[in-house]
Every structure is written in structure tokens, then in C-alpha cells.
C-alpha atoms as a PDB file:
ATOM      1  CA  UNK A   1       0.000   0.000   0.000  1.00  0.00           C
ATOM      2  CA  UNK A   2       3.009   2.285   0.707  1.00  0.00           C
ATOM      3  CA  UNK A   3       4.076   1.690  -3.122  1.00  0.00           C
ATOM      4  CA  UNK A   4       0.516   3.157  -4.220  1.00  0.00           C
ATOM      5  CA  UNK A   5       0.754   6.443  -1.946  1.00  0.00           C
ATOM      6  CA  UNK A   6       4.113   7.105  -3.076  1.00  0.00           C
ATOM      7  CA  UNK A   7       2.748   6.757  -6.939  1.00  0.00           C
ATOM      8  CA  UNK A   8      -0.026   8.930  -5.843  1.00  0.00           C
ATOM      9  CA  UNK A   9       1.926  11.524  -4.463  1.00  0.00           C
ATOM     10  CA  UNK A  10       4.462  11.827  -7.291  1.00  0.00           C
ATOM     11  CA  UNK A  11       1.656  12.083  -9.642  1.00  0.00           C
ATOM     12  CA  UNK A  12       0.143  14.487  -7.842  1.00  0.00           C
ATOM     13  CA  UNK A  13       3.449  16.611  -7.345  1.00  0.00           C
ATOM     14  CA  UNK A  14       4.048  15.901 -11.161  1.00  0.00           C
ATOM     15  CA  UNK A  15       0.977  17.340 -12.050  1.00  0.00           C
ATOM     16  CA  UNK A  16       0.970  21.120 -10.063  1.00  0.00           C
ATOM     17  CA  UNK A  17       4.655  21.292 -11.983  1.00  0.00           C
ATOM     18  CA  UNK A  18       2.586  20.789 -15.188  1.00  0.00           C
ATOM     19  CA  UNK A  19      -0.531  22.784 -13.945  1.00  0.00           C
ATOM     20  CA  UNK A  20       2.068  25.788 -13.437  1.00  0.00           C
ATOM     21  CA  UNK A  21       3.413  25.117 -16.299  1.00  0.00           C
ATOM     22  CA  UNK A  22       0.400  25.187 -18.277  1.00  0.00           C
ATOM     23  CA  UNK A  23      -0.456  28.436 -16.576  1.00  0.00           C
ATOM     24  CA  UNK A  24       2.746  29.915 -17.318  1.00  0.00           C
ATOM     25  CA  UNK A  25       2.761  29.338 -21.144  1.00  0.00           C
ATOM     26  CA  UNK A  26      -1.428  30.295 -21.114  1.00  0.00           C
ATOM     27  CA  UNK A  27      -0.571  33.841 -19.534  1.00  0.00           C
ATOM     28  CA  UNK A  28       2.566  34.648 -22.609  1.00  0.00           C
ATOM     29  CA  UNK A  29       1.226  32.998 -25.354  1.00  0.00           C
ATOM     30  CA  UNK A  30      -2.544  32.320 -25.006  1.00  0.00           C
ATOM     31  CA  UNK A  31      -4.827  29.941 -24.261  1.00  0.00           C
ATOM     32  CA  UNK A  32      -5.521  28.263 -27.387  1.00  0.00           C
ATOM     33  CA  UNK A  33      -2.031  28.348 -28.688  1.00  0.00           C
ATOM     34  CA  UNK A  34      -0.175  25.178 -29.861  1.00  0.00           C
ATOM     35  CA  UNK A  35       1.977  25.152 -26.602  1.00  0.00           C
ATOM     36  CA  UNK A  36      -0.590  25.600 -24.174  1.00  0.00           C
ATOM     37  CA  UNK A  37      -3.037  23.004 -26.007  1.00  0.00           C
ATOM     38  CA  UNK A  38      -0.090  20.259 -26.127  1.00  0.00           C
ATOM     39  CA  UNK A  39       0.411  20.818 -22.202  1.00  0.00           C
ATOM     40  CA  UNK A  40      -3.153  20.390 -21.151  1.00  0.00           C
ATOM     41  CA  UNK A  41      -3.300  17.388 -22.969  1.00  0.00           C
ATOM     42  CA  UNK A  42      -0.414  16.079 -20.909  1.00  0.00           C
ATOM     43  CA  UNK A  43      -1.859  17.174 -17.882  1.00  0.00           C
ATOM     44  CA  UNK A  44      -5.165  15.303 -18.719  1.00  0.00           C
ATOM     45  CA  UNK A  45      -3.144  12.121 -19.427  1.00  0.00           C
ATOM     46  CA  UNK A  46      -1.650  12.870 -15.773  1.00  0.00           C
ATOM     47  CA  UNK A  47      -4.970  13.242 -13.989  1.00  0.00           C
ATOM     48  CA  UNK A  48      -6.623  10.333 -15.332  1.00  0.00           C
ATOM     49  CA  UNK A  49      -3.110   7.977 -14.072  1.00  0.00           C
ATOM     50  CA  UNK A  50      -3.939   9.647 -10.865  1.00  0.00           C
ATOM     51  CA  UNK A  51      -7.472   8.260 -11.477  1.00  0.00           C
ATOM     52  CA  UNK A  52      -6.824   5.456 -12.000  1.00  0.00           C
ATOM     53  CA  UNK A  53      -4.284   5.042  -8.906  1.00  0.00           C
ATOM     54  CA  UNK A  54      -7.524   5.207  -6.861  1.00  0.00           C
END
């Protein structure tokens, strides 16, 4: 069980560094642009491993 809440909580740690990420690149180039799109899709492929850690 340890295993799974350490998986959890790197995902979870892995995923604000993306969020800010995400919110970094939305604020200088946009929200729809290419950069911003291609990191929200990584951060939904993030959240649903955390998902499915659960």
C-alpha cells in the first residue's frame, strides 16, 4: 500500500509542476495556442493515471 501512496503523491506533485506550467505558457502565449493546447493534454493524461491510482 506504501508503493501506491508514493505513486499517488508523485503524480500528484508531477501534475501542479505541469498545472504551473500550463499556466505559465497560457498567460505569454494564449490559451488556445499550440503550446498551451499540447500541455493540457499532458496534464489530462496525468490526472486520469492519478485516477486510475484510486
Amino acid at each position: 500500500m506504501a508503493t501506491k501512496d508514493a505513486t499517488q503523491e508523485l503524480l500528484s506533485e508531477e501534475i501542479e509542476r505541469i498545472r504551473e506550467i500550463m499556466i505559465y505558457t497560457a498567460l505569454e502565449e494564449g490559451l488556445v495556442s499550440e503550446n498551451t493546447v499540447k500541455i493540457s493534454q499532458v496534464l489530462d493524461i496525468m490526472l486520469n493515471k492519478l485516477e486510475e491510482t484510486y
